[in-house]
PDB file of N, CA and C in Angstrom:
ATOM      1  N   UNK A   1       0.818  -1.192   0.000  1.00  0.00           N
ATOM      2  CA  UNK A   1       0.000   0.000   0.000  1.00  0.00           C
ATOM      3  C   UNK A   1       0.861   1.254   0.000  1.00  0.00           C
ATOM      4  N   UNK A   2       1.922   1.096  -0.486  1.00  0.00           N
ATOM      5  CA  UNK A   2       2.955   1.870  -0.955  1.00  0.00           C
ATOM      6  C   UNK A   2       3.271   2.841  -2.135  1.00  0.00           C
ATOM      7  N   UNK A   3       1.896   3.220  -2.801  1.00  0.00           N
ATOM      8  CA  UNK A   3       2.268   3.643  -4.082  1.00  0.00           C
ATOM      9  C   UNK A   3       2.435   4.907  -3.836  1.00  0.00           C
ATOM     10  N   UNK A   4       2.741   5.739  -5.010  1.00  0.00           N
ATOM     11  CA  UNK A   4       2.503   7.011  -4.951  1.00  0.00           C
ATOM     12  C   UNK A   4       1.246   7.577  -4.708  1.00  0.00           C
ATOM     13  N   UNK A   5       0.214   7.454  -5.654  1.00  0.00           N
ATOM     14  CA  UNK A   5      -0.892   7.908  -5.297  1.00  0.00           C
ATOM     15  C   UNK A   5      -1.264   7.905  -3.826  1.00  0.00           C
ATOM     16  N   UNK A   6      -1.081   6.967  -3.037  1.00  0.00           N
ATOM     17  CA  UNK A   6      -1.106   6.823  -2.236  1.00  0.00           C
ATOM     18  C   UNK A   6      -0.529   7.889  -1.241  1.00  0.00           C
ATOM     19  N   UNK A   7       0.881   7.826  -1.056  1.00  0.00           N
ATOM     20  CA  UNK A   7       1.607   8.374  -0.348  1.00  0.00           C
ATOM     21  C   UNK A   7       1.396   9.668  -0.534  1.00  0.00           C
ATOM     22  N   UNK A   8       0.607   9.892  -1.980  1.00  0.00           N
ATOM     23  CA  UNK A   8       0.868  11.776  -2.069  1.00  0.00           C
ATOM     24  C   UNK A   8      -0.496  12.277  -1.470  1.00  0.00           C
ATOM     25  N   UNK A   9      -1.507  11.601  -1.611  1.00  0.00           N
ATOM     26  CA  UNK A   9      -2.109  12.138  -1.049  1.00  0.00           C
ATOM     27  C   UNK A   9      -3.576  12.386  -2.124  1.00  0.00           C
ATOM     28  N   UNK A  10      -3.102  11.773  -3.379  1.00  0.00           N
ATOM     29  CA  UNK A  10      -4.513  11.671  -4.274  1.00  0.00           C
ATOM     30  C   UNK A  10      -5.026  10.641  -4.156  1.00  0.00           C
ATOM     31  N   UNK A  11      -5.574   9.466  -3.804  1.00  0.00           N
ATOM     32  CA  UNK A  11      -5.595   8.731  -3.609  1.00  0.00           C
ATOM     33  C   UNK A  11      -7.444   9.484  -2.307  1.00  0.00           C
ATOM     34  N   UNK A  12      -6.608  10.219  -1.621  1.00  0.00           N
ATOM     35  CA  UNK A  12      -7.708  10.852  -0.689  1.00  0.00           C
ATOM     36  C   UNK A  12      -8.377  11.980  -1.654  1.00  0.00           C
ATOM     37  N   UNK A  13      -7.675  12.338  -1.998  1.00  0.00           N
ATOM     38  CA  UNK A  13      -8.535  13.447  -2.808  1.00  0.00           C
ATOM     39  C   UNK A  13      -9.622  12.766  -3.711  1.00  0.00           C
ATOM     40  N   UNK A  14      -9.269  11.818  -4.797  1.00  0.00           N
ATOM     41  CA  UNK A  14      -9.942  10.970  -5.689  1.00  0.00           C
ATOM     42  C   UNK A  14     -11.466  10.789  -4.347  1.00  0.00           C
ATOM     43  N   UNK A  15     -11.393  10.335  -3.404  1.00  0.00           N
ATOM     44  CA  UNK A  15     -12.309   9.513  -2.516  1.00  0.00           C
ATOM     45  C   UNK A  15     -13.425  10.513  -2.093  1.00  0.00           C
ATOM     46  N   UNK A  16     -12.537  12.086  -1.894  1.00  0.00           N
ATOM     47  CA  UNK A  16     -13.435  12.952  -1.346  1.00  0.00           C
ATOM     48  C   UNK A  16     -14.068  13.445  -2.177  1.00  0.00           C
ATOM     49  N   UNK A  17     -13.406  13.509  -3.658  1.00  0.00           N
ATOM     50  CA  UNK A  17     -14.507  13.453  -4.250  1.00  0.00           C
ATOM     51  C   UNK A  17     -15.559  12.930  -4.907  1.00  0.00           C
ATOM     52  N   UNK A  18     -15.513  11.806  -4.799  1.00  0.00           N
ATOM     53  CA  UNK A  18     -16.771  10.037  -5.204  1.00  0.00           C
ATOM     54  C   UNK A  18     -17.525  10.613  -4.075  1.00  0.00           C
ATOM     55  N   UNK A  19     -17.412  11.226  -2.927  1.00  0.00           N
ATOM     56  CA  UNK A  19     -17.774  11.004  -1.370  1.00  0.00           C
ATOM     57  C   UNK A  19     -18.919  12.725  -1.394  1.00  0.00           C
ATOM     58  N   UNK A  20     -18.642  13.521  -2.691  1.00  0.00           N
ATOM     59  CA  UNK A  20     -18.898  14.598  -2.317  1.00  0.00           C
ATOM     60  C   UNK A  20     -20.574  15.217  -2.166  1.00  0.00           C
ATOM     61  N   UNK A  21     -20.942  15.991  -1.929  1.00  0.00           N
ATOM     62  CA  UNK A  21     -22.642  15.679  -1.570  1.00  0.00           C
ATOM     63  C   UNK A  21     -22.553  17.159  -2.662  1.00  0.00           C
ATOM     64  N   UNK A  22     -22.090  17.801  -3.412  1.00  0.00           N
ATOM     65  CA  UNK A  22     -22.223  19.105  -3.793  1.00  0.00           C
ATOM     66  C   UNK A  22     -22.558  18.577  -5.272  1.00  0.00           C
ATOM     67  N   UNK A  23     -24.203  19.359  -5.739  1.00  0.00           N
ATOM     68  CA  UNK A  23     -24.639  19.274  -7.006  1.00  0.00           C
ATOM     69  C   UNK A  23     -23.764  19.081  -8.108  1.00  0.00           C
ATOM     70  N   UNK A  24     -23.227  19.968  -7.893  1.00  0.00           N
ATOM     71  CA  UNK A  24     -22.031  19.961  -9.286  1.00  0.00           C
ATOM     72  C   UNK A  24     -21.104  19.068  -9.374  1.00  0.00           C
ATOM     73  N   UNK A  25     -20.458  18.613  -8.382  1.00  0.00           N
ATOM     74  CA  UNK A  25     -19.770  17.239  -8.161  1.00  0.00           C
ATOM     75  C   UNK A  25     -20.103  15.687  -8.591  1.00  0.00           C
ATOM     76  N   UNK A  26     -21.465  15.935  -8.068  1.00  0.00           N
ATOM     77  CA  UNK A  26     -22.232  14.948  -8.070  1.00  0.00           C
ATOM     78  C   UNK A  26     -22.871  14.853 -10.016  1.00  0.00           C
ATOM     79  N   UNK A  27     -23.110  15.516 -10.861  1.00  0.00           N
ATOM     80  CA  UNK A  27     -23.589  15.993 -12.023  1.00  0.00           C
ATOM     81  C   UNK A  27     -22.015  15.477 -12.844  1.00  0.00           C
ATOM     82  N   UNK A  28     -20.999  16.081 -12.539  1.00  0.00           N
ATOM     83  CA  UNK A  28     -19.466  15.905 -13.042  1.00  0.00           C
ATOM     84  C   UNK A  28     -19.566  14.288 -13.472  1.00  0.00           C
ATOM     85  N   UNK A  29     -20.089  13.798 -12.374  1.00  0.00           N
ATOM     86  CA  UNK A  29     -19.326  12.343 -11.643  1.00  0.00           C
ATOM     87  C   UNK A  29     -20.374  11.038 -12.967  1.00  0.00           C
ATOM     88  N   UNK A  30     -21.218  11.531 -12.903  1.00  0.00           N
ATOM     89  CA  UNK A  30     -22.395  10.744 -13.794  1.00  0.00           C
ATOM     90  C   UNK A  30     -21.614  10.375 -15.354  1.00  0.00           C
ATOM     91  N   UNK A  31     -22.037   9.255 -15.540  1.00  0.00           N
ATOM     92  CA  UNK A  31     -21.317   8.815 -16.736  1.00  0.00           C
ATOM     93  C   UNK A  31     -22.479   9.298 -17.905  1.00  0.00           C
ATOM     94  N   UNK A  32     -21.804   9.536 -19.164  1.00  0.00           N
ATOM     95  CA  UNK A  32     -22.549  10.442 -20.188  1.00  0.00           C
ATOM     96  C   UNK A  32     -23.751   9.274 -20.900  1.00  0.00           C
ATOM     97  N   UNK A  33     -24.652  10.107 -20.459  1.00  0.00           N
ATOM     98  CA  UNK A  33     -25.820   9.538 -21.460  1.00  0.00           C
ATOM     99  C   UNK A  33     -25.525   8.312 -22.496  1.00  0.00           C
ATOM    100  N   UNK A  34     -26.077   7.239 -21.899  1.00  0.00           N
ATOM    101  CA  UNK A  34     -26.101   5.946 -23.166  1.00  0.00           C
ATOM    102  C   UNK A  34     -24.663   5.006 -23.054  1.00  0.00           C
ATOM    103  N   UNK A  35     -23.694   5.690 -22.174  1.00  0.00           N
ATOM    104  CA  UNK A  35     -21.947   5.161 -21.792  1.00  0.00           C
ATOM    105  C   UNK A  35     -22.285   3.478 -21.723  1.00  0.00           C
ATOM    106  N   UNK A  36     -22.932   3.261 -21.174  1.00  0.00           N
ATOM    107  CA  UNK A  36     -22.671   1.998 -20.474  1.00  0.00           C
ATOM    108  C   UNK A  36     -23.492   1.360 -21.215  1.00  0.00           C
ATOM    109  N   UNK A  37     -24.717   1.714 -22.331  1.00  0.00           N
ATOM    110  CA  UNK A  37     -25.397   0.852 -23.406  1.00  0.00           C
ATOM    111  C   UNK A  37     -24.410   0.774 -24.678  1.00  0.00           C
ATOM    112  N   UNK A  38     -23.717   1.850 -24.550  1.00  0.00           N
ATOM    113  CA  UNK A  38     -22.740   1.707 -25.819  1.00  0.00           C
ATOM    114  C   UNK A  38     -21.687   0.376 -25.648  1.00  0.00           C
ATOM    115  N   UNK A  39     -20.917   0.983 -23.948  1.00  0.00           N
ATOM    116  CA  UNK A  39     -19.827  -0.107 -23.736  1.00  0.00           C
ATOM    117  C   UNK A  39     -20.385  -1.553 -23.977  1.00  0.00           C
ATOM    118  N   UNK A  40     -21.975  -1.454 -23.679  1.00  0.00           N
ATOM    119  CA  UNK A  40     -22.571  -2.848 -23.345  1.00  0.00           C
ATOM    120  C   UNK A  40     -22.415  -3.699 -24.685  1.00  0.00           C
ATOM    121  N   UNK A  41     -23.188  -2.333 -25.744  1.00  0.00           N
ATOM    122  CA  UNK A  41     -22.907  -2.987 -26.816  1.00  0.00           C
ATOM    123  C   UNK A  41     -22.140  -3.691 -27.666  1.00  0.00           C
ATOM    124  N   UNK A  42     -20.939  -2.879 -27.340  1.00  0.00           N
ATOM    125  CA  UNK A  42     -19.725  -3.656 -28.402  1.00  0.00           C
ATOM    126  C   UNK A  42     -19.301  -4.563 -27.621  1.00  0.00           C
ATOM    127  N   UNK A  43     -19.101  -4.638 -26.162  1.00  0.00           N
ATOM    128  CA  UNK A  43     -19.115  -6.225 -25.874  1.00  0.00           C
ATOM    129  C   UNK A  43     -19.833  -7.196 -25.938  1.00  0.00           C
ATOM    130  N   UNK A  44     -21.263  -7.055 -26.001  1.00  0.00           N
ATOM    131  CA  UNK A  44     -21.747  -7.917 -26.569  1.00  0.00           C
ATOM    132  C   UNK A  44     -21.850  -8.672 -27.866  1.00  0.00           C
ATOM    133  N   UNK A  45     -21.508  -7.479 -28.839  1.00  0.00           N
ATOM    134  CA  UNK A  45     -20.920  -7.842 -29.896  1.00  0.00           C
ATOM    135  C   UNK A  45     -20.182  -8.560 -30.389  1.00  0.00           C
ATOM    136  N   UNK A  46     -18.769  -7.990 -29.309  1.00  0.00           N
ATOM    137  CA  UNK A  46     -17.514  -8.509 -29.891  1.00  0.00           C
ATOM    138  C   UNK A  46     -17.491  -9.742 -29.373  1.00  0.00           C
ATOM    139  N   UNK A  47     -18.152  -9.795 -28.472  1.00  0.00           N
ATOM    140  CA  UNK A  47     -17.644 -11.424 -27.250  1.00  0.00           C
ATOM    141  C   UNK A  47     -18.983 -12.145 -28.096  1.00  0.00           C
ATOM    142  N   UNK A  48     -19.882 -12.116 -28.437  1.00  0.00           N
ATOM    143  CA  UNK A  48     -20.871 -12.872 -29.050  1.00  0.00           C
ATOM    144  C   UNK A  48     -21.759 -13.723 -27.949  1.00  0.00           C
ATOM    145  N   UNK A  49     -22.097 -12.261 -27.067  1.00  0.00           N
ATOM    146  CA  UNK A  49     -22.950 -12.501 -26.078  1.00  0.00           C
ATOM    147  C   UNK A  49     -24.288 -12.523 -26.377  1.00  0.00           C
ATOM    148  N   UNK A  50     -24.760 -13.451 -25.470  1.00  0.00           N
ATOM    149  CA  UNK A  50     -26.550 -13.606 -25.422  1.00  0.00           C
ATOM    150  C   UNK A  50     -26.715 -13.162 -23.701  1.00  0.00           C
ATOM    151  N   UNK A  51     -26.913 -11.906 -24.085  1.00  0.00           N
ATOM    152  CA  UNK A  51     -26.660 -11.195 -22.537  1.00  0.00           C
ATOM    153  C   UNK A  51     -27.469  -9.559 -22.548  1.00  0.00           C
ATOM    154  N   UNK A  52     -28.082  -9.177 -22.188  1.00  0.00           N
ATOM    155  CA  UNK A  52     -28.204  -7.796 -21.696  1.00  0.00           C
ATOM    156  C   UNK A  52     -27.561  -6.806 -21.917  1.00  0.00           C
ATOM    157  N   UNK A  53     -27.577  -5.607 -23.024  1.00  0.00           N
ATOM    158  CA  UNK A  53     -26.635  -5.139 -23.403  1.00  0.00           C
ATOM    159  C   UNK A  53     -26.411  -3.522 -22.250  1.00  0.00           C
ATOM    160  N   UNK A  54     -27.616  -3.328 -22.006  1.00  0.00           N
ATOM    161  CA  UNK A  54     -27.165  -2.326 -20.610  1.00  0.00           C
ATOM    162  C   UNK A  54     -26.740  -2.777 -19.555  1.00  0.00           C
ATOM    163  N   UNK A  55     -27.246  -4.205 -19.242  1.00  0.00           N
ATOM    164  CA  UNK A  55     -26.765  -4.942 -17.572  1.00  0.00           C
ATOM    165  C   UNK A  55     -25.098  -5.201 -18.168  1.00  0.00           C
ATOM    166  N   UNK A  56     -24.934  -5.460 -19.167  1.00  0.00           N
ATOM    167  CA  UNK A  56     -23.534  -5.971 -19.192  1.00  0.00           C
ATOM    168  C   UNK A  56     -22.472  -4.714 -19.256  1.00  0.00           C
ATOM    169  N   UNK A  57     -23.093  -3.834 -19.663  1.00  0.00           N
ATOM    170  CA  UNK A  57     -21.782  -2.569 -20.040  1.00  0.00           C
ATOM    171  C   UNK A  57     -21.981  -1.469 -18.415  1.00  0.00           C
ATOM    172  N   UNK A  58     -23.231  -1.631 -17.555  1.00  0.00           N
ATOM    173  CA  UNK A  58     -23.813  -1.559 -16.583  1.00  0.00           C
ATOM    174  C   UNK A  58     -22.361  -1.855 -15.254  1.00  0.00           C
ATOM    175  N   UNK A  59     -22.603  -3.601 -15.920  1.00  0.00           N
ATOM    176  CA  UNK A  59     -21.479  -4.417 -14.634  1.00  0.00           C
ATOM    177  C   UNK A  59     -20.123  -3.924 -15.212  1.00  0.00           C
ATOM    178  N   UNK A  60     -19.972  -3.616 -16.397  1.00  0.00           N
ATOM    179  CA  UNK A  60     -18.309  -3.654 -16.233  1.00  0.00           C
ATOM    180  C   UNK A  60     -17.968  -2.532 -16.773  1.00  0.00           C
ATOM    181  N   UNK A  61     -18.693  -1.013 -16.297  1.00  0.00           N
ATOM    182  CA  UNK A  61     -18.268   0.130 -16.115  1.00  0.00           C
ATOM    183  C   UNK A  61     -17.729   0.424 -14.544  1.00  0.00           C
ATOM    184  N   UNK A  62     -19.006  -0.716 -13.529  1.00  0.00           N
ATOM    185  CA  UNK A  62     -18.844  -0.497 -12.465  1.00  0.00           C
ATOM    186  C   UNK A  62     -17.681  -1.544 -11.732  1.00  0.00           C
ATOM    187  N   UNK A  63     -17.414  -2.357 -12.494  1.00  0.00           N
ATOM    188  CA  UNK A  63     -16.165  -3.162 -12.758  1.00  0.00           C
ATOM    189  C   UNK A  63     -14.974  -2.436 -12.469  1.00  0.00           C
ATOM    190  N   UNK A  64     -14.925  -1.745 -13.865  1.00  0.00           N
ATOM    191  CA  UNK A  64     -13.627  -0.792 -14.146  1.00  0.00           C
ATOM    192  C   UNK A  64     -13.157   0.167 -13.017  1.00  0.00           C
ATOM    193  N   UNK A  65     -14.548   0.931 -12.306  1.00  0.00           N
ATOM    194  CA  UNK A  65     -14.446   1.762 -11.734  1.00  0.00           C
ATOM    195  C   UNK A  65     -13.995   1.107 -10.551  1.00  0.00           C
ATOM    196  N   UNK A  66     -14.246  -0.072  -9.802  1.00  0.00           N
ATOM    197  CA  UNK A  66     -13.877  -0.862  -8.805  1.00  0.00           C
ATOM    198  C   UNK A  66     -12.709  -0.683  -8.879  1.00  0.00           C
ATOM    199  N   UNK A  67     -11.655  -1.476  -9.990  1.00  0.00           N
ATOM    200  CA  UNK A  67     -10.235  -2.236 -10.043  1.00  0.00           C
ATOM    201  C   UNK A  67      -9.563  -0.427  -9.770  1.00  0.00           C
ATOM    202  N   UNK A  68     -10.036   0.619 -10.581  1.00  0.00           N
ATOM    203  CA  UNK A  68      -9.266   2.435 -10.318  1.00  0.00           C
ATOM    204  C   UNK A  68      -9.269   2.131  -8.919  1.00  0.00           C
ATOM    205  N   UNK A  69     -10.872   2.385  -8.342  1.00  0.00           N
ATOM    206  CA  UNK A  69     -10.471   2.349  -6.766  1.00  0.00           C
ATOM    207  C   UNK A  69      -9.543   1.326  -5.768  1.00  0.00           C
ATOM    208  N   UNK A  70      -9.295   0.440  -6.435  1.00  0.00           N
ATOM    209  CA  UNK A  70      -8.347  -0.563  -5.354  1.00  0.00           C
ATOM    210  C   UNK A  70      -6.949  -0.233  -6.043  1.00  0.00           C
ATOM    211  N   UNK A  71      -6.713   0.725  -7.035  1.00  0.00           N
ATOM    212  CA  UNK A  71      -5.108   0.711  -6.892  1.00  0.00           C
ATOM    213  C   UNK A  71      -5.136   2.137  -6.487  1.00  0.00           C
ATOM    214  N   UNK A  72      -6.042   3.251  -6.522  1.00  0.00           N
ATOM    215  CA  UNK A  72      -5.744   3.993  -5.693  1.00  0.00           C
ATOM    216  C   UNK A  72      -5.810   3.978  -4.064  1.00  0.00           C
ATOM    217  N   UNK A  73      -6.653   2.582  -3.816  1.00  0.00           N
ATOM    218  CA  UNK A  73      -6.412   2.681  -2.697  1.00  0.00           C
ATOM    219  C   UNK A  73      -5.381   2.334  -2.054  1.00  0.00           C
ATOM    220  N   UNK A  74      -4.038   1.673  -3.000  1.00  0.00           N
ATOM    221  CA  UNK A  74      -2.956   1.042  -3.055  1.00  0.00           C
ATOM    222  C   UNK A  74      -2.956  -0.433  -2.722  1.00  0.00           C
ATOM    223  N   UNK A  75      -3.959  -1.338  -3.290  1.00  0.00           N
ATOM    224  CA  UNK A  75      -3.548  -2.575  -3.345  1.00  0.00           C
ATOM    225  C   UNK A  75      -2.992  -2.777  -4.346  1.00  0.00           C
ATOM    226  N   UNK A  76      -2.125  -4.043  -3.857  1.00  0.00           N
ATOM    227  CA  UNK A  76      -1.148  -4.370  -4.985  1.00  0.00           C
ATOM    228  C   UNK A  76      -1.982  -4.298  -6.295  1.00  0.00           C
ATOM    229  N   UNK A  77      -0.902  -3.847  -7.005  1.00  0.00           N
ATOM    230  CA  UNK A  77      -1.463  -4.098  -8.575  1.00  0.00           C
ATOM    231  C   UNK A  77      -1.253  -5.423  -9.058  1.00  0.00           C
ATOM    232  N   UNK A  78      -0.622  -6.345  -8.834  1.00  0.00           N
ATOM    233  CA  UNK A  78      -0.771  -7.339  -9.350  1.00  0.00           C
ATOM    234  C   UNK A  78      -2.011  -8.234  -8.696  1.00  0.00           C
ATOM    235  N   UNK A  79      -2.745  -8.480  -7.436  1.00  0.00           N
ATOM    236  CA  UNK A  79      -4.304  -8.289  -7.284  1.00  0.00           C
ATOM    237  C   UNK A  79      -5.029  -8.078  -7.757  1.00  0.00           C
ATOM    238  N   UNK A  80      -4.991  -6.361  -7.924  1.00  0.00           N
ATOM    239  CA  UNK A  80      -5.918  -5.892  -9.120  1.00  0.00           C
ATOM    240  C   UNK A  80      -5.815  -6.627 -10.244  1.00  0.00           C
ATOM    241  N   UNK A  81      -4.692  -6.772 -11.041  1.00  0.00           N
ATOM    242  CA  UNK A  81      -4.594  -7.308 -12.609  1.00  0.00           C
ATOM    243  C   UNK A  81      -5.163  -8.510 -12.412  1.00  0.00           C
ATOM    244  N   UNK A  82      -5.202  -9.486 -11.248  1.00  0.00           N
ATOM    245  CA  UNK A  82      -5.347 -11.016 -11.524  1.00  0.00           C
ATOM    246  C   UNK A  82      -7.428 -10.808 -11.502  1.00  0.00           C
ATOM    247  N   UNK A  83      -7.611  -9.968 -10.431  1.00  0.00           N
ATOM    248  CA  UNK A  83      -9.251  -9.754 -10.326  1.00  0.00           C
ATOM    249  C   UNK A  83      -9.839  -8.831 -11.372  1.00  0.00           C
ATOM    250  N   UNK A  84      -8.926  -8.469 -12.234  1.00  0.00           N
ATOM    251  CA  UNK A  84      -9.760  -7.670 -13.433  1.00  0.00           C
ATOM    252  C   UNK A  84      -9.490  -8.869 -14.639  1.00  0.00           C
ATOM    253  N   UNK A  85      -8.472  -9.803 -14.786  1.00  0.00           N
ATOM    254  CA  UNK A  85      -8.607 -10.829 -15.067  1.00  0.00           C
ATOM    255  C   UNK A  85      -9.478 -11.925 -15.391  1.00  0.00           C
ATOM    256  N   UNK A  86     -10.196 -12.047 -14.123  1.00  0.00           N
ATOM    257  CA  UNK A  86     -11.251 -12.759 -13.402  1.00  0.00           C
ATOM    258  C   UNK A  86     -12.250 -12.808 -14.110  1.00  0.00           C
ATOM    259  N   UNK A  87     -12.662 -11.317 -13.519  1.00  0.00           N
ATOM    260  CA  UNK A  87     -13.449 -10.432 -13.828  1.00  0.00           C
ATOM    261  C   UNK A  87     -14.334 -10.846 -15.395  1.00  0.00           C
ATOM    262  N   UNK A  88     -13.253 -10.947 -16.715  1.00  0.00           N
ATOM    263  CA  UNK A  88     -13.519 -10.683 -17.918  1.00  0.00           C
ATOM    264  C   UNK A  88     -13.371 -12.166 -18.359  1.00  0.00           C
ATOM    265  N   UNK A  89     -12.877 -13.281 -17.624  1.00  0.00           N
ATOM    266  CA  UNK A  89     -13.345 -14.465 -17.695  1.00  0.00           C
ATOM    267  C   UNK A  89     -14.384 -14.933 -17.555  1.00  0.00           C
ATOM    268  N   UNK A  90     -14.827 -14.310 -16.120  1.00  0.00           N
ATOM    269  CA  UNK A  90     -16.323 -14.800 -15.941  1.00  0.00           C
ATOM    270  C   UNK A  90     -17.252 -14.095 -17.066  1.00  0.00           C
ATOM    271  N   UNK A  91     -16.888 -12.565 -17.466  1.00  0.00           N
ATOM    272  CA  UNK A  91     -17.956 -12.452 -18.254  1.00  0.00           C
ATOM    273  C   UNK A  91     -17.840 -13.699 -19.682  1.00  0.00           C
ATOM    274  N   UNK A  92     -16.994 -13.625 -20.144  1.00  0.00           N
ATOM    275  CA  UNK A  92     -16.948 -14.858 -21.501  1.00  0.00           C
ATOM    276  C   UNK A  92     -17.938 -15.926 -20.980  1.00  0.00           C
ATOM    277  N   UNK A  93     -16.910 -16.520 -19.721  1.00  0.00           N
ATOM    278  CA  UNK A  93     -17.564 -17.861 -18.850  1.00  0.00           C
ATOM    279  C   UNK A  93     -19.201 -18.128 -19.580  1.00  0.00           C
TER     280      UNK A  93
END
C-alpha cells in the first residue's frame, strides 16, 4: 500500500470526491448519457454474447471503476490485474 498515489495524497482526494454531496460534483461524476449501453454494446458484440446489453456494459463500467479504486487505494497491482482478469473471464464464462 505503498504507491505514490497513495503516499501523495490523491488517492484521498480521488475519494473525497466520489464522497462529495455538492450538485455539481455529483452531475461531473455521472457517466454520459447511453456510456454503459454503448460499452454494453460492443461487448456484446464482440464477445458474441446472449446477454443484456445495458446490464452488461452496466457491470463492467462499475467493474472498471472498482479495479481504479483498489489501486488507488494502493492494493497491490498485481491483485488488481489477476481480479480484473477474473473479472472478464467470468464475463466470456
Amino acid at each position: 500500500r505503498d504507491s505514490s498515489e497513495h503516499t501523495s495524497g490523491q488517492s484521498a482526494a480521488w475519494f473525497a470526491l466520489l464522497a462529495s454531496t455538492e450538485p455539481e460534483i455529483q452531475e461531473g461524476r455521472k457517466p454520459l448519457a447511453g456510456d454503459a449501453e454503448a460499452l454494453g454494446r460492443l461487448l456484446v458484440e464482440a464477445l458474441s454474447l446472449d446477454a443484456d446489453v445495458t446490464a452488461v456494459g452496466g457491470t463492467s463500467m462499475a467493474a472498471l471503476d472498482g479495479f481504479a479504486a483498489a489501486l488507488l487505494q494502493g492494493f497491490p497491482a498485481g491483485q488488481v490485474r489477476d481480479a480484473y482478469h477474473r473479472f472478464w473471464l467470468g464475463l466470456l464464462g
